[in-house]
PDB file of N, CA and C in Angstrom:
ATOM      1  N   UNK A   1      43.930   3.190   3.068  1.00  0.00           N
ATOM      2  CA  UNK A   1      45.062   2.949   2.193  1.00  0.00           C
ATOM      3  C   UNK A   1      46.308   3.636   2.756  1.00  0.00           C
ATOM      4  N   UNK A   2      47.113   3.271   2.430  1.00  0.00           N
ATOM      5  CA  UNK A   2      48.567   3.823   3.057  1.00  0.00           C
ATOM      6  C   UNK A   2      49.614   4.182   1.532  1.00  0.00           C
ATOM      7  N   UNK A   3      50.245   4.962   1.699  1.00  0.00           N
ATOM      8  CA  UNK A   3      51.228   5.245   0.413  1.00  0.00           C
ATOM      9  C   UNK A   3      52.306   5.469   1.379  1.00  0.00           C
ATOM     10  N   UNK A   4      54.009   5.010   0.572  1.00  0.00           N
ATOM     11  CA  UNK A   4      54.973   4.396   1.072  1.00  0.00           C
ATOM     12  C   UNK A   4      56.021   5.828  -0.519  1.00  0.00           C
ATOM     13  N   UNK A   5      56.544   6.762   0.444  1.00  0.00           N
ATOM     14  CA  UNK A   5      57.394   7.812  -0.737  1.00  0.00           C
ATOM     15  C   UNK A   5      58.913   7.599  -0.141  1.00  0.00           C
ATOM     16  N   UNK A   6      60.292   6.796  -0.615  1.00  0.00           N
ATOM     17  CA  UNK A   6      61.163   6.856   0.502  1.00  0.00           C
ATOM     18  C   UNK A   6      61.147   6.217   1.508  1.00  0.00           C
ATOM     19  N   UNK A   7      61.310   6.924   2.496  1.00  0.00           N
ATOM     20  CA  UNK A   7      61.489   6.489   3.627  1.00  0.00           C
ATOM     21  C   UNK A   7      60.305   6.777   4.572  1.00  0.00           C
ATOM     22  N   UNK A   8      59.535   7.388   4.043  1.00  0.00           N
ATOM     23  CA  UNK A   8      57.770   7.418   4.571  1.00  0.00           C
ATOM     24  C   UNK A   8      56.944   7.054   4.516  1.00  0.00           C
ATOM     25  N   UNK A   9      55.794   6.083   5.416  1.00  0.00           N
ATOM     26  CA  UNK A   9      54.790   5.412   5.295  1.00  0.00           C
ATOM     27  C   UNK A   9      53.609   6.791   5.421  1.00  0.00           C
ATOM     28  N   UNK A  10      52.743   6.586   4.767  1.00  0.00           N
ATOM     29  CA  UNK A  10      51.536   7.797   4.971  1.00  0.00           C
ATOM     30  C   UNK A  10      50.492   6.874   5.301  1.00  0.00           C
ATOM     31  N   UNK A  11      50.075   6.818   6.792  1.00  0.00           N
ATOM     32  CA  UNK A  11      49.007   5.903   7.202  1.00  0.00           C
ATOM     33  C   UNK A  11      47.637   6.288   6.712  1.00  0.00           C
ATOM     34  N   UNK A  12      47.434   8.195   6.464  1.00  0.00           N
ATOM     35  CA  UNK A  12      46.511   8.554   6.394  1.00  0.00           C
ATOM     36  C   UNK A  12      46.238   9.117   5.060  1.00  0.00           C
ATOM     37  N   UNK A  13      45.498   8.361   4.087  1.00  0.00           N
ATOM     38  CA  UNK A  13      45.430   9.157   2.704  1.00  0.00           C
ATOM     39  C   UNK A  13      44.034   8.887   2.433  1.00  0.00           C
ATOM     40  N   UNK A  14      43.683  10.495   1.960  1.00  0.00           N
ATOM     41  CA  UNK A  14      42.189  10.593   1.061  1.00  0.00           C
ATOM     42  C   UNK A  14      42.526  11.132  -0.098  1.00  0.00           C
ATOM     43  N   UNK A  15      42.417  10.474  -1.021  1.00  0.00           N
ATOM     44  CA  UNK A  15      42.309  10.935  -2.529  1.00  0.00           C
ATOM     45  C   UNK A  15      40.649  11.374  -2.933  1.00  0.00           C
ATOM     46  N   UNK A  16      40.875  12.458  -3.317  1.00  0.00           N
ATOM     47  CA  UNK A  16      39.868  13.356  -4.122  1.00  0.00           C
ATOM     48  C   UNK A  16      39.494  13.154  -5.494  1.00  0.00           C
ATOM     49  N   UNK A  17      38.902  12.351  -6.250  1.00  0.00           N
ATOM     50  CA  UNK A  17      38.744  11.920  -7.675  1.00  0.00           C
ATOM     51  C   UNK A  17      38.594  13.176  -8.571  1.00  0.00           C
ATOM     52  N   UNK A  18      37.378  13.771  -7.663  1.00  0.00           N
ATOM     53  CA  UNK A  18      36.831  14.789  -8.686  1.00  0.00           C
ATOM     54  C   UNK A  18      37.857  15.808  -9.104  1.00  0.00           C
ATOM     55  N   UNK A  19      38.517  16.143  -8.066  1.00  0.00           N
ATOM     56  CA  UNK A  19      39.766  17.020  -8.096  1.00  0.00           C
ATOM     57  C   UNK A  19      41.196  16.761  -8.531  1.00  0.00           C
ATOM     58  N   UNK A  20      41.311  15.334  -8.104  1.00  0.00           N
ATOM     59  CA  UNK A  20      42.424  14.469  -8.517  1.00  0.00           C
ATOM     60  C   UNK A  20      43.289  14.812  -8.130  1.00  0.00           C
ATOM     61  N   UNK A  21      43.205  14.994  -6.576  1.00  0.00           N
ATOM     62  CA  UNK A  21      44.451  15.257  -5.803  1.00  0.00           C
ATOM     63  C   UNK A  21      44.274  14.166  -4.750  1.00  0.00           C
ATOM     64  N   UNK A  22      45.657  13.779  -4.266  1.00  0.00           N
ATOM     65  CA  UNK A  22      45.609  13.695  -2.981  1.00  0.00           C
ATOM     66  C   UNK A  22      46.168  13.962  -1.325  1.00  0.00           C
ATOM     67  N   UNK A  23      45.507  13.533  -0.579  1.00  0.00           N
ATOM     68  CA  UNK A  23      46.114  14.423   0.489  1.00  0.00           C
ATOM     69  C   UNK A  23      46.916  13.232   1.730  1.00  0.00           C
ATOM     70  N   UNK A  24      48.133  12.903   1.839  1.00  0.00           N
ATOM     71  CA  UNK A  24      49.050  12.444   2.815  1.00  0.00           C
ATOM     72  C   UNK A  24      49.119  12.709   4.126  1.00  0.00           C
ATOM     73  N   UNK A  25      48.661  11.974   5.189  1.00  0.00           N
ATOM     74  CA  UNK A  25      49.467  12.474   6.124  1.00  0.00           C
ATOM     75  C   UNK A  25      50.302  11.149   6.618  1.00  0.00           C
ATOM     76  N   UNK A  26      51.274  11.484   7.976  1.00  0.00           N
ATOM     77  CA  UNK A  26      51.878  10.852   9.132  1.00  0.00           C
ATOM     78  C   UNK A  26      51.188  10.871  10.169  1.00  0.00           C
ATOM     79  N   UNK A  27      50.110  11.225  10.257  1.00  0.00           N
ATOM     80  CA  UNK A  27      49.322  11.361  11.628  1.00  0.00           C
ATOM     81  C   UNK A  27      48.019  11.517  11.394  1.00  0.00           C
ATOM     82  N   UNK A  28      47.250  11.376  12.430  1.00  0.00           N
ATOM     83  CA  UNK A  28      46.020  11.404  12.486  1.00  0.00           C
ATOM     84  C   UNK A  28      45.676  13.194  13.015  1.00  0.00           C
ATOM     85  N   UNK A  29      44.229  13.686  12.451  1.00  0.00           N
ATOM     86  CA  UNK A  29      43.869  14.933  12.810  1.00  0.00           C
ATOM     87  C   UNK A  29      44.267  16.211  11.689  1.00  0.00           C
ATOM     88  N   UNK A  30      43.579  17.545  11.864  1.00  0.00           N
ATOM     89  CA  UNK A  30      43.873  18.172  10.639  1.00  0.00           C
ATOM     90  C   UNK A  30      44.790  19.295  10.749  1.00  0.00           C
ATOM     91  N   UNK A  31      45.032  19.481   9.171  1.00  0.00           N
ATOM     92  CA  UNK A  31      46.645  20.563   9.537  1.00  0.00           C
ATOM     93  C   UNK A  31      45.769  22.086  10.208  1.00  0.00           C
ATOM     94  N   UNK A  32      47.111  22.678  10.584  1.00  0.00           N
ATOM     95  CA  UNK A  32      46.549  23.873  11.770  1.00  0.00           C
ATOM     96  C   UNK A  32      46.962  25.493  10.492  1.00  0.00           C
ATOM     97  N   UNK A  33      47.124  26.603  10.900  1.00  0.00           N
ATOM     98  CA  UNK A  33      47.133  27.704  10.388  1.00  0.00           C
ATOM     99  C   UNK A  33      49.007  27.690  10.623  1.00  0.00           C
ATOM    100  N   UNK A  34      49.169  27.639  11.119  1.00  0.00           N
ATOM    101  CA  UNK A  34      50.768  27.536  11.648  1.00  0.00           C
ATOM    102  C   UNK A  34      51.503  26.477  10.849  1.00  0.00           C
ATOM    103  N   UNK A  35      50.987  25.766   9.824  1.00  0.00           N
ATOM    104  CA  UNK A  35      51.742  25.039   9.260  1.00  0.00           C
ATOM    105  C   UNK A  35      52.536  25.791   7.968  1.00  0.00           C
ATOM    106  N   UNK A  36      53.517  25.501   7.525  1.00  0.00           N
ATOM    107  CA  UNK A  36      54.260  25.849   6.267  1.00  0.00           C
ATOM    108  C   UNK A  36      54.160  24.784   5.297  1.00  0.00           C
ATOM    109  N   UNK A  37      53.878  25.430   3.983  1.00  0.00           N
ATOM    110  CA  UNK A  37      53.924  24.360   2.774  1.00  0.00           C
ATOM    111  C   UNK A  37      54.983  24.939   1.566  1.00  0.00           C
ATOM    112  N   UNK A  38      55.391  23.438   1.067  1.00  0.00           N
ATOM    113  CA  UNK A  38      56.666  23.822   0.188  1.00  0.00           C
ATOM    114  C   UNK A  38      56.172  23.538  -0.883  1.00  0.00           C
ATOM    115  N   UNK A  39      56.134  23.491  -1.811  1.00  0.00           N
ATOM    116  CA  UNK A  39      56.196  22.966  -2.928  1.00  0.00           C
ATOM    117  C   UNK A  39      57.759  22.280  -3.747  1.00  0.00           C
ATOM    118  N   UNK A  40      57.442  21.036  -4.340  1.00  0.00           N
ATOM    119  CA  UNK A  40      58.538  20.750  -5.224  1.00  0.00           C
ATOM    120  C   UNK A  40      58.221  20.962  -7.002  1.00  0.00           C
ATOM    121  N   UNK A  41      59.573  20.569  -7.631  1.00  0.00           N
ATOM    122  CA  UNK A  41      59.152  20.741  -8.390  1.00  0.00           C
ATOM    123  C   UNK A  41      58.102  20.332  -9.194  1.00  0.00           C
ATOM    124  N   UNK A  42      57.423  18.512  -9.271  1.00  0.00           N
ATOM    125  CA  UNK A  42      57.049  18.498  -9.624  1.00  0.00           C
ATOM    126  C   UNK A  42      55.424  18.859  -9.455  1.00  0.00           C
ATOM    127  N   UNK A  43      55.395  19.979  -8.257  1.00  0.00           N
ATOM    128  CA  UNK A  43      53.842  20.565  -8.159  1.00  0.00           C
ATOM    129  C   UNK A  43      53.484  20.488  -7.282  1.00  0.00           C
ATOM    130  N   UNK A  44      53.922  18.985  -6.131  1.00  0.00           N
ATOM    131  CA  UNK A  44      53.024  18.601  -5.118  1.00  0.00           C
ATOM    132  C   UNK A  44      53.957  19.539  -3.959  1.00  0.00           C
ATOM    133  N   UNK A  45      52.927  19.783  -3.070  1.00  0.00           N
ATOM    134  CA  UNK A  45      52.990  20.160  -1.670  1.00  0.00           C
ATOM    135  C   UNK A  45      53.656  19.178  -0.516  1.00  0.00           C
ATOM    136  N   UNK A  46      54.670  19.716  -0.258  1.00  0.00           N
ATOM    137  CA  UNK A  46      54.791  19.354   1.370  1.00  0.00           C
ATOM    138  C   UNK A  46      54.945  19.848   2.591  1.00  0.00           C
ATOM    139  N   UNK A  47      53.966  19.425   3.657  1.00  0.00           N
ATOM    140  CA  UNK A  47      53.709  20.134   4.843  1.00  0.00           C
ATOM    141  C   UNK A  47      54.315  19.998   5.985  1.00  0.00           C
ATOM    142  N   UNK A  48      54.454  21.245   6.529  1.00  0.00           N
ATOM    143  CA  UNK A  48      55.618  20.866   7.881  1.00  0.00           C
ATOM    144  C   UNK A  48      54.384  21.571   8.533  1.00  0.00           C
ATOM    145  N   UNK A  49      54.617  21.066   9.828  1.00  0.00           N
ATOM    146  CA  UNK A  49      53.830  21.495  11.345  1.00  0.00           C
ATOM    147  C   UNK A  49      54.173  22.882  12.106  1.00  0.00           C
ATOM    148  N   UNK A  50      53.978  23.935  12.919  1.00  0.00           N
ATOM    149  CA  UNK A  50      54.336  24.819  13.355  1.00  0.00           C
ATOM    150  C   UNK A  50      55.633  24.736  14.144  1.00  0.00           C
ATOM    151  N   UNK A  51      55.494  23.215  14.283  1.00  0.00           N
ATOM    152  CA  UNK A  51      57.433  23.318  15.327  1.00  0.00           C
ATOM    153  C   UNK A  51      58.598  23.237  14.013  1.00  0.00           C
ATOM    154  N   UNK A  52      58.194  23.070  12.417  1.00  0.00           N
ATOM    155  CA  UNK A  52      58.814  22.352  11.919  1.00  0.00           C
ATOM    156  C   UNK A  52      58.930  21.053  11.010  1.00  0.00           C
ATOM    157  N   UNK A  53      58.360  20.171  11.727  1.00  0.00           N
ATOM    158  CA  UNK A  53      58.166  18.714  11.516  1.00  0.00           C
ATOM    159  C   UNK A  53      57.981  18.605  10.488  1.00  0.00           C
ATOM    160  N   UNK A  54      57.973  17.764   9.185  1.00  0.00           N
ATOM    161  CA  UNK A  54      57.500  17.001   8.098  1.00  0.00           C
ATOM    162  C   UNK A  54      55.842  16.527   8.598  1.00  0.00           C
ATOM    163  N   UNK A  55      54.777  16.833   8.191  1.00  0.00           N
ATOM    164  CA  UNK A  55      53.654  15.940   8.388  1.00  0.00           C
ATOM    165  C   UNK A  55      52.676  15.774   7.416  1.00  0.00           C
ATOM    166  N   UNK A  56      53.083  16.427   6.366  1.00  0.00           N
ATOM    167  CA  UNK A  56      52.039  15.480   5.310  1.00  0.00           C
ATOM    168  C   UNK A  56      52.097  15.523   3.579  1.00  0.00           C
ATOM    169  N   UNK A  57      52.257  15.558   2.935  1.00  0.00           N
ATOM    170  CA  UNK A  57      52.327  15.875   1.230  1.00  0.00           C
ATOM    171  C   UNK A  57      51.035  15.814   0.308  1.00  0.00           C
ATOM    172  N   UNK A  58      50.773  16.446  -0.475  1.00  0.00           N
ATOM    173  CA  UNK A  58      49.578  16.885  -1.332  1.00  0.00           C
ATOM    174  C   UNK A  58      49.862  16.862  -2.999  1.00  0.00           C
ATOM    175  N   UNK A  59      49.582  15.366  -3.087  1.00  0.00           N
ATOM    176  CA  UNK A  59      49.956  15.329  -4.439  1.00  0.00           C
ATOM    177  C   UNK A  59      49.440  15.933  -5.820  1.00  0.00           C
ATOM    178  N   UNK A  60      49.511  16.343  -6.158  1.00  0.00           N
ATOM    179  CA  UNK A  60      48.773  17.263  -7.398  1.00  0.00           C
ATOM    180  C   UNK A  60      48.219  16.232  -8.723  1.00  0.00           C
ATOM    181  N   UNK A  61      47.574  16.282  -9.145  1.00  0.00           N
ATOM    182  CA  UNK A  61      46.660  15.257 -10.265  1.00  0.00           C
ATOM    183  C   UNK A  61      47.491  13.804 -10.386  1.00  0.00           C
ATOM    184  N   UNK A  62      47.617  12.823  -9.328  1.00  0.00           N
ATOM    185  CA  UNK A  62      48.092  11.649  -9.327  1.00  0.00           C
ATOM    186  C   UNK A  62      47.653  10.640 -10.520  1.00  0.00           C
ATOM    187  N   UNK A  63      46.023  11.103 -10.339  1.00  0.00           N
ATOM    188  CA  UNK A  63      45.875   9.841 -11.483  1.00  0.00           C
ATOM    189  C   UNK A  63      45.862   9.912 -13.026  1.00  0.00           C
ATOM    190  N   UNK A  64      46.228  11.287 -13.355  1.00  0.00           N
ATOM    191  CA  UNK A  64      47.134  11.933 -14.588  1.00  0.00           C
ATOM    192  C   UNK A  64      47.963  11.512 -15.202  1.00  0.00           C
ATOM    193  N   UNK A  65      49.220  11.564 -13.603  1.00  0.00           N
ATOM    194  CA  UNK A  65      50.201  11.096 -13.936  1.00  0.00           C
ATOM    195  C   UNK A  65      50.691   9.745 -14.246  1.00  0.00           C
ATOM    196  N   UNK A  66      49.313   8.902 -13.365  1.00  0.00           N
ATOM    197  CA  UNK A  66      50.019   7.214 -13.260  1.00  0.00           C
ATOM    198  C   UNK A  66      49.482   7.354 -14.916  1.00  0.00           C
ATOM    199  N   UNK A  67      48.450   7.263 -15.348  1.00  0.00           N
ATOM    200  CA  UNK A  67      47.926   7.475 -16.761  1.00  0.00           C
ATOM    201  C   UNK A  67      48.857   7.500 -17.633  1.00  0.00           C
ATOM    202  N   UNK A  68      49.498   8.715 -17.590  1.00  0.00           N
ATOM    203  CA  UNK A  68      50.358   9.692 -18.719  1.00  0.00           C
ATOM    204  C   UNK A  68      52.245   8.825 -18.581  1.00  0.00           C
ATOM    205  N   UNK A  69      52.263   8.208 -17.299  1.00  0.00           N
ATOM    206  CA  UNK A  69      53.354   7.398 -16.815  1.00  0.00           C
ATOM    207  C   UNK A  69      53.451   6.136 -16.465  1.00  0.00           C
ATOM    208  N   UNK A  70      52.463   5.696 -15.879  1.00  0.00           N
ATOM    209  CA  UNK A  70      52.790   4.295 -15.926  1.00  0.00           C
ATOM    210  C   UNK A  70      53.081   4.400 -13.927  1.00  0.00           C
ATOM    211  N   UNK A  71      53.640   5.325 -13.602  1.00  0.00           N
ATOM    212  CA  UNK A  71      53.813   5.740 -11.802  1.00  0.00           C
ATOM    213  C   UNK A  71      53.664   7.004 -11.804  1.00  0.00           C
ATOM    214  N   UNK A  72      53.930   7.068  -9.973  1.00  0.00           N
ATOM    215  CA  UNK A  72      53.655   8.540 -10.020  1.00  0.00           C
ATOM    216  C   UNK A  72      55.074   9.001  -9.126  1.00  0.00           C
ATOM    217  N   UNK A  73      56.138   9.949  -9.307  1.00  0.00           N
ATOM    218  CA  UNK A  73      57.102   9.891  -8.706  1.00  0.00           C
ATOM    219  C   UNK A  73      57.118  11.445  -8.490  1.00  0.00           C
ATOM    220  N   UNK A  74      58.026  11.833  -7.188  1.00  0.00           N
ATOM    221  CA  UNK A  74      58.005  13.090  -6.670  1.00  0.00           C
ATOM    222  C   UNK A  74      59.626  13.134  -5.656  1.00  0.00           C
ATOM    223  N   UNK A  75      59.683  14.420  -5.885  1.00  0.00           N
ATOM    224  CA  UNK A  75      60.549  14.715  -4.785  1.00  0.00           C
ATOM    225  C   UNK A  75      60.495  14.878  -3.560  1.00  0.00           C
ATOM    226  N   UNK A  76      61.694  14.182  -2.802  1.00  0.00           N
ATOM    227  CA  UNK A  76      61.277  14.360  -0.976  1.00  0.00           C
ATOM    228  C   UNK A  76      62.236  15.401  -0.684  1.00  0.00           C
ATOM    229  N   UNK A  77      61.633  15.718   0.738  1.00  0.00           N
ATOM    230  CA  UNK A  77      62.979  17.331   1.141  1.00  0.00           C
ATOM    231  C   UNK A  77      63.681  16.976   1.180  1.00  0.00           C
ATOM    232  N   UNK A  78      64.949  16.024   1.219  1.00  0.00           N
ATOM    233  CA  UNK A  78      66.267  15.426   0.832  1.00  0.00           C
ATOM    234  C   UNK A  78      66.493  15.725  -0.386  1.00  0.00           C
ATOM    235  N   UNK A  79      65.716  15.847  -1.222  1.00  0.00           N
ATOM    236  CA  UNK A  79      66.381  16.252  -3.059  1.00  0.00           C
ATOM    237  C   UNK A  79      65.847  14.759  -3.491  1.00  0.00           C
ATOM    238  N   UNK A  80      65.414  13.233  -2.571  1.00  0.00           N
ATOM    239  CA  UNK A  80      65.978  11.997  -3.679  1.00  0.00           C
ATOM    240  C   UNK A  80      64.368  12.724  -4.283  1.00  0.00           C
ATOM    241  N   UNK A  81      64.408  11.462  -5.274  1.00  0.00           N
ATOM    242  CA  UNK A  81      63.381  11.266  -6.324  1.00  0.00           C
ATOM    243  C   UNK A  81      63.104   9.880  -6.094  1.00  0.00           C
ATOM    244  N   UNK A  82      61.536   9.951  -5.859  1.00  0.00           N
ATOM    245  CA  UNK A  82      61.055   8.614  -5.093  1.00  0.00           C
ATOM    246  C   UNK A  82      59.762   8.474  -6.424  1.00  0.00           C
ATOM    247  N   UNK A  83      59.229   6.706  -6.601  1.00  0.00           N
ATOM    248  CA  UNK A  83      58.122   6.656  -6.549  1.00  0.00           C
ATOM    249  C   UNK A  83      57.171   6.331  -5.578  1.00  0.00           C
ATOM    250  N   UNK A  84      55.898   7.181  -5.445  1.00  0.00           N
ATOM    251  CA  UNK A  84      54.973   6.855  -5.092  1.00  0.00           C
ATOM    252  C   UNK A  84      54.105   5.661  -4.691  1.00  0.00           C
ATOM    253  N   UNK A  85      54.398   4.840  -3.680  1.00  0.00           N
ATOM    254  CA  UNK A  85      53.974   3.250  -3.693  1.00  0.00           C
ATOM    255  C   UNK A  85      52.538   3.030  -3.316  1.00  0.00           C
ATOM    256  N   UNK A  86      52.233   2.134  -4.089  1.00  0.00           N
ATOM    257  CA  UNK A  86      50.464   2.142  -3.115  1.00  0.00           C
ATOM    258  C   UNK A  86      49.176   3.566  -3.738  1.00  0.00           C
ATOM    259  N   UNK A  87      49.911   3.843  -4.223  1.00  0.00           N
ATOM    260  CA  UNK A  87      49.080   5.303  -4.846  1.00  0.00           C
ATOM    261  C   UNK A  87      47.807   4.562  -5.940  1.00  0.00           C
ATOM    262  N   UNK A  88      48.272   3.674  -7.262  1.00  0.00           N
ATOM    263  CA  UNK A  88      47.413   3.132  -7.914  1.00  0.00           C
ATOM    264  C   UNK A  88      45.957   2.127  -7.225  1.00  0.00           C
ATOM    265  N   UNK A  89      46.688   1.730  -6.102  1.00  0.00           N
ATOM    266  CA  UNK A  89      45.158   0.810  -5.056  1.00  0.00           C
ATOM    267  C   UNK A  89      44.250   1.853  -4.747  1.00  0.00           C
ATOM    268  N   UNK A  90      44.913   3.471  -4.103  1.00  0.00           N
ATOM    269  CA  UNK A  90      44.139   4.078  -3.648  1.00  0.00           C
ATOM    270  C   UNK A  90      43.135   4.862  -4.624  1.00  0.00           C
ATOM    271  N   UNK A  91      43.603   5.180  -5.756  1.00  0.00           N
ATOM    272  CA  UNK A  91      42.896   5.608  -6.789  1.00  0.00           C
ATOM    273  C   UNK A  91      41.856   4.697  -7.199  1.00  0.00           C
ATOM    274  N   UNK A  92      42.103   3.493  -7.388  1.00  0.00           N
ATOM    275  CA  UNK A  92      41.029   2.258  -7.794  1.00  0.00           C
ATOM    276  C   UNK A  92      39.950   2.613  -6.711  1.00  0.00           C
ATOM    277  N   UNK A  93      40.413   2.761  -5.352  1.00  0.00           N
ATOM    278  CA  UNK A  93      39.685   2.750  -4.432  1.00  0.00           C
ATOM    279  C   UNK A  93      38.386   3.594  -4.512  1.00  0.00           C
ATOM    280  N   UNK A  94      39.007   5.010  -4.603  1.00  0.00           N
ATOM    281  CA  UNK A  94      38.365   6.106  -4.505  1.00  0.00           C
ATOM    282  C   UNK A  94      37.324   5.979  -6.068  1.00  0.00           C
ATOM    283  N   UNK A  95      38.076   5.585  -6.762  1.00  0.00           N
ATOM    284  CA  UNK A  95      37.022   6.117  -8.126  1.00  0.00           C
ATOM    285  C   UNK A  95      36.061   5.010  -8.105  1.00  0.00           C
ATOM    286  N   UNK A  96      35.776   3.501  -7.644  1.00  0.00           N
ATOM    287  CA  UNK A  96      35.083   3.082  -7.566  1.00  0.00           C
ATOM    288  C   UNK A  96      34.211   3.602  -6.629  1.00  0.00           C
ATOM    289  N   UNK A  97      34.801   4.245  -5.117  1.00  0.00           N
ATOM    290  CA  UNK A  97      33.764   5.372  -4.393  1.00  0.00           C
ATOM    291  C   UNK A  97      32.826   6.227  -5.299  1.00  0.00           C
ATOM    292  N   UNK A  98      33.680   7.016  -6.010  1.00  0.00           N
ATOM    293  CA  UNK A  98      33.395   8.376  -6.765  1.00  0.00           C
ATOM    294  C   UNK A  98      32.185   7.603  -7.647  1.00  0.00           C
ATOM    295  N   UNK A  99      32.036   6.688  -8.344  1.00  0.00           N
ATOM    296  CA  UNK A  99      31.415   6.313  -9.722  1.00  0.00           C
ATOM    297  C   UNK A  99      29.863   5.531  -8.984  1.00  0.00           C
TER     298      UNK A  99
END
């Protein structure tokens, strides 16, 4: 599944049911000790690489929110306020995994 925040395609996403998170990347392979994570406001994580880079976001209880909202929307390091695209397929996905 792929999720689309802005101006970012995330080729690489595993959503976690049991936990109800999920995890974004831009790349293939796993984050290192040298990475920095931000948080926004609304909870979720975003990860930069040891040079810097933007490489991945960690959404915090997604399928909560589509629930409790109808979408799931978050802030990018620019300040906009994006929704979350493609997020509801991947949840279908996973919880039919999970069940």
């Amino acid at each position: 599944m792929t999720l689309r925040i802005g101006r970012y395609n995330f080729p690489y996403v595993v959503y976690d049911a049991a936990s109800d998170v999920a995890y974004a990347n831009l790349g293939p392979g796993s984050r290192g000790d040298d990475e920095r994570i931000v948080s926004n406001p609304e909870g979720d994580r975003w990860i930069y690489d040891g040079a810097g880079r933007f490489s991945g976001l960690t959404l915090i209880e997604p399928a909560a929110r589509l629930g409790r909202d109808g979408a799931v929307w978050t802030s990018l390091p620019s300040g906009e306020y994006s929704r979350v695209g493609g997020l509801d397929a991947t949840i279908r996905a996973a919880d039919a995994d999970y069940q």
